[in-house]
C-alpha atoms as a PDB file:
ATOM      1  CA  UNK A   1      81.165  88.336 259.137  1.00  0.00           C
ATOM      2  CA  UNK A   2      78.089  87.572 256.597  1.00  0.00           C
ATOM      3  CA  UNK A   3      79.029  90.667 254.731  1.00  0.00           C
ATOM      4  CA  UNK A   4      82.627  89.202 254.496  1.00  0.00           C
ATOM      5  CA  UNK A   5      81.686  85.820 253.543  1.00  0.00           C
ATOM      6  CA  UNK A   6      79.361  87.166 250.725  1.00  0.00           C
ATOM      7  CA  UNK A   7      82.176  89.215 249.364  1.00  0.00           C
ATOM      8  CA  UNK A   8      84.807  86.234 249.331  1.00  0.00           C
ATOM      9  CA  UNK A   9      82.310  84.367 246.931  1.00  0.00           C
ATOM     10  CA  UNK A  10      81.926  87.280 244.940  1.00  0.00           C
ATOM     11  CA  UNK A  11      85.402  87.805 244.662  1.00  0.00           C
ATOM     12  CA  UNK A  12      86.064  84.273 243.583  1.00  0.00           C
ATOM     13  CA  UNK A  13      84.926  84.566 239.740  1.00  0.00           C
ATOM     14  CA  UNK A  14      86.726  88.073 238.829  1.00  0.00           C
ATOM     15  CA  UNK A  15      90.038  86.368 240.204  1.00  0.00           C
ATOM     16  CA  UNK A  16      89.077  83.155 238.413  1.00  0.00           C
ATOM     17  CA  UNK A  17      88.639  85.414 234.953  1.00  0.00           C
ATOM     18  CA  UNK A  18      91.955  87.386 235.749  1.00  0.00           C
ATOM     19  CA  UNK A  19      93.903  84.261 236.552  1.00  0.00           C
ATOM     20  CA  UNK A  20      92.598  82.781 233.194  1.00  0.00           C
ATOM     21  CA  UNK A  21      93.770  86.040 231.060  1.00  0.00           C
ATOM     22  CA  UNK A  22      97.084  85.979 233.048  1.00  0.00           C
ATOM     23  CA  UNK A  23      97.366  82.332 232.484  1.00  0.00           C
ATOM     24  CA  UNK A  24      96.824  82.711 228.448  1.00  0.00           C
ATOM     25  CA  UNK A  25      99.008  84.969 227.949  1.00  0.00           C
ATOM     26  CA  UNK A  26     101.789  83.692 229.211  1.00  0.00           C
ATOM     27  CA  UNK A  27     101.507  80.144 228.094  1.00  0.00           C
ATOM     28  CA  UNK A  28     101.164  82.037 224.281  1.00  0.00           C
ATOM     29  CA  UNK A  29     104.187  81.759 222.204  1.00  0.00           C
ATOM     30  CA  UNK A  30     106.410  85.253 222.732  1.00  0.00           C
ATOM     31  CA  UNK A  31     108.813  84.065 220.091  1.00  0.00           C
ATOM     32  CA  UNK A  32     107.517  82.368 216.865  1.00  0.00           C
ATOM     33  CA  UNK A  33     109.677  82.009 213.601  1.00  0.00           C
ATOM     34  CA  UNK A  34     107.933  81.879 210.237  1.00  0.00           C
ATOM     35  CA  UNK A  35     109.371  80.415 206.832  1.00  0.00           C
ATOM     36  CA  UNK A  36     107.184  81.230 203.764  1.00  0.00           C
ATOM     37  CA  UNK A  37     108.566  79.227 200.517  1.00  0.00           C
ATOM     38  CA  UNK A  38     108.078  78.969 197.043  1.00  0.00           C
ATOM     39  CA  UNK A  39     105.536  76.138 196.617  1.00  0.00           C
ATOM     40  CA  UNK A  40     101.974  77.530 195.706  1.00  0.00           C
ATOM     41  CA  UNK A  41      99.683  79.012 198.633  1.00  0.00           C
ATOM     42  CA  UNK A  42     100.962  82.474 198.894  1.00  0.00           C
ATOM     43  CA  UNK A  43      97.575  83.031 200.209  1.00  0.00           C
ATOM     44  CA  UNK A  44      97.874  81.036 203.415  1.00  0.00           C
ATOM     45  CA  UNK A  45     101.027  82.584 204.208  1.00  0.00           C
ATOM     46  CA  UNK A  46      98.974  86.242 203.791  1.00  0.00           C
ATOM     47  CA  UNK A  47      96.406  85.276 205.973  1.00  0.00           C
ATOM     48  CA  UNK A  48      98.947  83.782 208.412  1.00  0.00           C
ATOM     49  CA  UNK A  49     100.872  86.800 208.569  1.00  0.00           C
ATOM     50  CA  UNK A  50      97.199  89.423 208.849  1.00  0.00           C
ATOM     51  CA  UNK A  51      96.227  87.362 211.490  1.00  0.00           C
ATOM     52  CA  UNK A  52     100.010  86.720 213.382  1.00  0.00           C
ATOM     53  CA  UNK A  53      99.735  91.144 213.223  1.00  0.00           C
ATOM     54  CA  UNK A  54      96.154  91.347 214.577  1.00  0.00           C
ATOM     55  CA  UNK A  55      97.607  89.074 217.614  1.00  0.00           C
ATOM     56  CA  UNK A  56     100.734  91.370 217.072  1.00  0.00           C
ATOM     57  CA  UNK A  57      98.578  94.418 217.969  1.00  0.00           C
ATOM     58  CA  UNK A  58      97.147  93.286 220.970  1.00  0.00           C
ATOM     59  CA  UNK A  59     100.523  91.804 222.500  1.00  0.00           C
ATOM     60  CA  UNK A  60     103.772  94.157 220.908  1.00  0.00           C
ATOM     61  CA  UNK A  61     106.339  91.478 222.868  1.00  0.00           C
ATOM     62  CA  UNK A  62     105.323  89.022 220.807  1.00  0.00           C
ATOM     63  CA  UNK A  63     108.264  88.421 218.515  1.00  0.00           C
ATOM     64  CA  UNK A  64     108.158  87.759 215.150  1.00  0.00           C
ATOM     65  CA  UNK A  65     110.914  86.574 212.665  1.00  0.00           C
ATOM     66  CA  UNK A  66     110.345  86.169 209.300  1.00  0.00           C
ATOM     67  CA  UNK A  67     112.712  84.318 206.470  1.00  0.00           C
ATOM     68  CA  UNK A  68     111.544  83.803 202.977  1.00  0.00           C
ATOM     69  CA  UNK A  69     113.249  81.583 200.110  1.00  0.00           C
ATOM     70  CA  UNK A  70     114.412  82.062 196.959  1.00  0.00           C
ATOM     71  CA  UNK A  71     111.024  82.054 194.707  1.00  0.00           C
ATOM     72  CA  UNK A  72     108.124  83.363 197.534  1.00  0.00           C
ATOM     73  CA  UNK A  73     107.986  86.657 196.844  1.00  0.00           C
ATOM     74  CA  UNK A  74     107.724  85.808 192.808  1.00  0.00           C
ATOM     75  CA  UNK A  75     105.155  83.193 193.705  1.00  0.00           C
ATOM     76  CA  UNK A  76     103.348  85.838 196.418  1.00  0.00           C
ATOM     77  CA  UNK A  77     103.355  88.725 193.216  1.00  0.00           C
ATOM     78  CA  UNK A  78     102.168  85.987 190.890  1.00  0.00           C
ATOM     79  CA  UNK A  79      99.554  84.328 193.101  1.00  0.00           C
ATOM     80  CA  UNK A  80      98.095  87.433 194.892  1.00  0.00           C
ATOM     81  CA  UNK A  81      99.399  90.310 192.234  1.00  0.00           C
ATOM     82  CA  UNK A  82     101.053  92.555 194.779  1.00  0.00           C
ATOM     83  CA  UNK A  83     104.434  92.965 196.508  1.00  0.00           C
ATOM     84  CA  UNK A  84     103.218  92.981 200.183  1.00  0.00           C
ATOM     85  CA  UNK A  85     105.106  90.166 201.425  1.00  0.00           C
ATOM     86  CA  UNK A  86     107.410  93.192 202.867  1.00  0.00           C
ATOM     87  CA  UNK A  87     105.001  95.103 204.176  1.00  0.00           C
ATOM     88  CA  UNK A  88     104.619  93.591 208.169  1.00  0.00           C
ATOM     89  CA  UNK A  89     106.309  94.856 211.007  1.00  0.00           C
ATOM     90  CA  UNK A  90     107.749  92.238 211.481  1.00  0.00           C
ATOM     91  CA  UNK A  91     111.852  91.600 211.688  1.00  0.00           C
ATOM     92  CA  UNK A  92     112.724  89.946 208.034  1.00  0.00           C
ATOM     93  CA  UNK A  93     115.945  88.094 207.642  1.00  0.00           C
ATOM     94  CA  UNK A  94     117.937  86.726 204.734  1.00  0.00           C
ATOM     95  CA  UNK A  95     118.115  83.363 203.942  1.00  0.00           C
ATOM     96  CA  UNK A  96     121.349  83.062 204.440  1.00  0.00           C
ATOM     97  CA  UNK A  97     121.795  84.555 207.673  1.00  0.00           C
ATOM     98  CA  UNK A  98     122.750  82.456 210.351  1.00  0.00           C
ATOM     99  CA  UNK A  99     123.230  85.057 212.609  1.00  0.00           C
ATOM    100  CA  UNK A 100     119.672  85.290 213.071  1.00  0.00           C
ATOM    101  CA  UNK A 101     118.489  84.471 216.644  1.00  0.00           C
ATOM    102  CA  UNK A 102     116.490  81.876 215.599  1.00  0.00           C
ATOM    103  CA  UNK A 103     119.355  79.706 214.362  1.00  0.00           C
ATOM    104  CA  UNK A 104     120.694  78.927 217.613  1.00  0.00           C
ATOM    105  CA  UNK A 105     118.638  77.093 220.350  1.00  0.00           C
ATOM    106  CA  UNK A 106     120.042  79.670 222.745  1.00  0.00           C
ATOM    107  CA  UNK A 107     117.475  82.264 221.651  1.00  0.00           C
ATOM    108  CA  UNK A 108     114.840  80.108 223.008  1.00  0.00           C
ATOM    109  CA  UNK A 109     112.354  80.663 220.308  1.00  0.00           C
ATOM    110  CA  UNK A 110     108.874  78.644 221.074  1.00  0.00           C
ATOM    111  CA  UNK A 111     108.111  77.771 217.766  1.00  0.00           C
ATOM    112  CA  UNK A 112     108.404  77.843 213.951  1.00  0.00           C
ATOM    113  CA  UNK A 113     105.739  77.842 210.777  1.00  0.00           C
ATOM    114  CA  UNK A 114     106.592  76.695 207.483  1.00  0.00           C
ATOM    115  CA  UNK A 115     103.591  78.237 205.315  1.00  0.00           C
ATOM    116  CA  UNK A 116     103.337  77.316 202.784  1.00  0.00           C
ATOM    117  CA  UNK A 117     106.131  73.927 202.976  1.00  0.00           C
ATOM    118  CA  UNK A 118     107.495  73.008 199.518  1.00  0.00           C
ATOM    119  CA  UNK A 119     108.694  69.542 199.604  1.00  0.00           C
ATOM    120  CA  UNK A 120     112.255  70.751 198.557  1.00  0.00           C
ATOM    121  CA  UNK A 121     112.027  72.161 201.947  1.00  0.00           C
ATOM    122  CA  UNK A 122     110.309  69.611 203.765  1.00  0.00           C
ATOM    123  CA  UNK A 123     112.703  66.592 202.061  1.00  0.00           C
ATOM    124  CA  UNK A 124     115.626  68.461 203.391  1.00  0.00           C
ATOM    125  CA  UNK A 125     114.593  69.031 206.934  1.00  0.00           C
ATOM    126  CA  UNK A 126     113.454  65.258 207.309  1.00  0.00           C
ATOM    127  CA  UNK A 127     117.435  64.517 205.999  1.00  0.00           C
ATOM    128  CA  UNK A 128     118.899  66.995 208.371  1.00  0.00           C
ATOM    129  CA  UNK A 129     120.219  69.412 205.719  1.00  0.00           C
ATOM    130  CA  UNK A 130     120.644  72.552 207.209  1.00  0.00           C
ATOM    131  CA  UNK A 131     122.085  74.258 204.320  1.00  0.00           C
ATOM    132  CA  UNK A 132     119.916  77.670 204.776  1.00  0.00           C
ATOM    133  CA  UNK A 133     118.572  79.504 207.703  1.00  0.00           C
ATOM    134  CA  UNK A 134     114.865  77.584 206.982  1.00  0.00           C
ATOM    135  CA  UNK A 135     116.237  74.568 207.370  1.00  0.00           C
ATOM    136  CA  UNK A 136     118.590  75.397 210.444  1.00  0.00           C
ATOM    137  CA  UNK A 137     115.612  76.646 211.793  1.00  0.00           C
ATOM    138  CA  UNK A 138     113.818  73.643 211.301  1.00  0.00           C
ATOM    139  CA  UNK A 139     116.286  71.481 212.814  1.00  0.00           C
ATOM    140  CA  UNK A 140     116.747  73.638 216.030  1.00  0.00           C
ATOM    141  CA  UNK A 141     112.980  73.247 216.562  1.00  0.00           C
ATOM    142  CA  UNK A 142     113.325  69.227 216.397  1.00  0.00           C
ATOM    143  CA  UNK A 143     116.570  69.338 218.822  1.00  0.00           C
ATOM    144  CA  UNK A 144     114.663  71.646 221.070  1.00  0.00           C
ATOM    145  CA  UNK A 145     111.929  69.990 221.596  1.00  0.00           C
ATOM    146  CA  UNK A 146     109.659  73.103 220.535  1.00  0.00           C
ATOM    147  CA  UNK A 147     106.534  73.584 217.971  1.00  0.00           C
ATOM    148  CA  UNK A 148     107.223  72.679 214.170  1.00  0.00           C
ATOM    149  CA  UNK A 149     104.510  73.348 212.136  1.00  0.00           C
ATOM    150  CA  UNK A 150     104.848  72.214 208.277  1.00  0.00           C
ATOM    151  CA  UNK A 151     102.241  73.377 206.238  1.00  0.00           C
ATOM    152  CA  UNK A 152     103.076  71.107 203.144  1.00  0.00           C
ATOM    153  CA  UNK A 153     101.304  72.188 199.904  1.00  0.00           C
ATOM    154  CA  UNK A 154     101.285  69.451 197.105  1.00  0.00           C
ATOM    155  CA  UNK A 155      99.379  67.516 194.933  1.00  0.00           C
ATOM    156  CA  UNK A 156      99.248  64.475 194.773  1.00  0.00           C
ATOM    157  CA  UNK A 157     101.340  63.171 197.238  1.00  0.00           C
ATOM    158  CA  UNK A 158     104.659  60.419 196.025  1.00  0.00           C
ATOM    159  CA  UNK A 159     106.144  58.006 198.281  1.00  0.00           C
ATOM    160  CA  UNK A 160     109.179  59.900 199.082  1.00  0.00           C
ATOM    161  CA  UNK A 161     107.109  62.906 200.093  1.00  0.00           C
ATOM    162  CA  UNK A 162     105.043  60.972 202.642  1.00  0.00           C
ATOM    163  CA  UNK A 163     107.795  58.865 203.976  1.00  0.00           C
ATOM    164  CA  UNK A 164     109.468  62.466 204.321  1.00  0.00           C
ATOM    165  CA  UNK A 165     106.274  63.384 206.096  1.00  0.00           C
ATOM    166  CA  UNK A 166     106.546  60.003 208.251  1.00  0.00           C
ATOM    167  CA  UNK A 167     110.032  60.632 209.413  1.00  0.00           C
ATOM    168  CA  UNK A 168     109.537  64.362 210.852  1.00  0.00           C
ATOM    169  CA  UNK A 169     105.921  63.551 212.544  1.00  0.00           C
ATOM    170  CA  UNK A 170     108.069  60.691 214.289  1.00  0.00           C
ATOM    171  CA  UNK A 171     110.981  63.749 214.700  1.00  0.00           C
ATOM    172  CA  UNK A 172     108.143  65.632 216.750  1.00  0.00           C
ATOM    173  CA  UNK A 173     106.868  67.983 213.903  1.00  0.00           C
ATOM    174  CA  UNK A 174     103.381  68.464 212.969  1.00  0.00           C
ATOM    175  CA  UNK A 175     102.529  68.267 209.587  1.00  0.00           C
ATOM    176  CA  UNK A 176      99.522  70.136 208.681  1.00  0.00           C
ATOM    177  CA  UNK A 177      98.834  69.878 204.870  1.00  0.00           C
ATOM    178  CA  UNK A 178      97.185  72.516 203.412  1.00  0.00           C
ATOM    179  CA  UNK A 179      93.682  71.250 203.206  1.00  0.00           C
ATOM    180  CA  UNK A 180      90.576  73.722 203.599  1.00  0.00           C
ATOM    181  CA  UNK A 181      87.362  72.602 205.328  1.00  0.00           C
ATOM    182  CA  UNK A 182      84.539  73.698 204.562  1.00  0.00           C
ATOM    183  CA  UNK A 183      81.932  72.798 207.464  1.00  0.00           C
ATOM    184  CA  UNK A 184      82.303  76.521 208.472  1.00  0.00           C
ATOM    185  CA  UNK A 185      80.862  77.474 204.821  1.00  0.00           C
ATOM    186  CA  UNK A 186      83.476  79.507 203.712  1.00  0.00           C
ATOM    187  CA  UNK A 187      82.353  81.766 201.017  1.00  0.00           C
ATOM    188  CA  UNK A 188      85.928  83.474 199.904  1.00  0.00           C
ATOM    189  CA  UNK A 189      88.948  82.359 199.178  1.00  0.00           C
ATOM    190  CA  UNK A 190      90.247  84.127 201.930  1.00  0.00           C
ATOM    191  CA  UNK A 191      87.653  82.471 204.691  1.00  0.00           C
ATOM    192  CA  UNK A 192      88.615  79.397 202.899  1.00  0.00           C
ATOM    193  CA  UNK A 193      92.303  79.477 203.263  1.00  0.00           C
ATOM    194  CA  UNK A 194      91.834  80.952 207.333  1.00  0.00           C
ATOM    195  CA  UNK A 195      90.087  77.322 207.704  1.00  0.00           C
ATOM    196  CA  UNK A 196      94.039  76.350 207.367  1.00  0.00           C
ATOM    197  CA  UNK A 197      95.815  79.194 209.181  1.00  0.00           C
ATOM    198  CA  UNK A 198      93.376  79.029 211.956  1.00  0.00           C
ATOM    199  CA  UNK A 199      93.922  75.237 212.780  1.00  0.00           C
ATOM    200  CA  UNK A 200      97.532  76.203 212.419  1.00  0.00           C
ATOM    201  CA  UNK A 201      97.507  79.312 214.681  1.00  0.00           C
ATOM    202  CA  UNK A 202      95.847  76.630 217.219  1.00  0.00           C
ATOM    203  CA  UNK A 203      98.373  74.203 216.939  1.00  0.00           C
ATOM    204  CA  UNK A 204     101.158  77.416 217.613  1.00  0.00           C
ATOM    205  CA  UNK A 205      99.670  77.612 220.747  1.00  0.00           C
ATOM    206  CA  UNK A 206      97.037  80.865 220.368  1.00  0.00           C
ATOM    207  CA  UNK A 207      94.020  81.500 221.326  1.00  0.00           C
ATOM    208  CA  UNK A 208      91.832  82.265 217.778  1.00  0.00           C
ATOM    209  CA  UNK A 209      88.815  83.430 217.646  1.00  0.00           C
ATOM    210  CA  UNK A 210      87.296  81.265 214.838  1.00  0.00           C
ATOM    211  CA  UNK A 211      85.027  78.445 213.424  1.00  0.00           C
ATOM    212  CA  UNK A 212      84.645  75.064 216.409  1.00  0.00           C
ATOM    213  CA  UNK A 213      82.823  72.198 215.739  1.00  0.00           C
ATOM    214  CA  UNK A 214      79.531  71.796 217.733  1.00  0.00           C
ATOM    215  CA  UNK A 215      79.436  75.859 219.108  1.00  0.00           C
END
């Protein structure tokens, strides 16, 4: 009976780690939507996307759609002098596709990530012009009640863009400017810009591995 007893309480913490994993992983998002546009910060949407495949890696069902505007890839090729916006394995869809599953609430997608948000993009969402797949995609987030994440890059800030800001924080979004910190000493421009991503990826719902306050 002792013998028993003993193994019950050693039992207790390996089911308490196990139920912990189990519990993670499904409360992660399995379907996450990501719009990269043309306003400057190409290298927040790189690191987003290296870290979204690192996560990728370890879970394969974890699906990930990506649109891109007009001018991102010429503002990725100018900002970061390559062309690997392409080069994720990730499912890439055209602008103008509204056959993509994440224009419809129906594909019950958890969550979207504009990175970087140009306030084009941002004015139109807060208006409810869904005149492209980014901003349909937008708006299905706000009617579904699920994560929208605007990573709005801009300097300095006019009153239309923060009473744009103002009316899609009180729609449900989350507007998470893109501004580095630097508590965690950051000494690249990459480590700086993950400072961004991170908080973002934490907002998404994912459990990062990174910089926290006080540990």
């Amino acid at each position: 009976m002792k013998r028993t007893w003993l193994f019950k309480l050693w039992f207790i913490p390996l089911y308490l780690i196990f139920f912990t994993i189990f519990l993670s992983k499904i409360m992660m998002p399995q379907k996450l939507a990501i719009a990269i546009t043309g306003a400057s910060g190409s290298i927040y949407a790189k690191i987003l996307l290296d870290r979204l495949l690192c996560i990728f890696q370890k879970n394969i069902s974890l699906k990930i759609g990506i649109v891109l505007s007009d001018n991102a890839a010429e503002v990725w090729r100018h900002e970061l002098g390559c062309n690997g916006i392409y080069n994720y394995p990730f499912n890439y869809y055209d602008k103008r596709d509204f056959f993509a599953p994440f224009a419809s609430g129906s594909a019950k997608y958890d969550g979207m990530i504009i990175c970087p948000c140009s306030m084009g993009t941002l004015g139109r969402i807060a208006h409810g012009i869904s005149n492209d797949l980014i901003t349909r995609a937008a708006d299905v987030m706000l009617k579904e009640r699920k994560r929208l994440i605007l990573v709005v890059r801009e300097t300095p800030y006019n009153a239309i863009h923060l009473q744009n800001m103002l009316s899609l924080t009180q729609a449900g979004a989350i507007v998470c400017p893109a501004s580095p910190s630097f508590y965690s000493r950051p000494d690249t421009f990459e480590a700086l810009a993950a400072t961004v991503v991170d908080r973002v990826l934490d907002l998404s719902g994912f459990d990062v591995q990174g910089y926290r306050w006080g540990e």
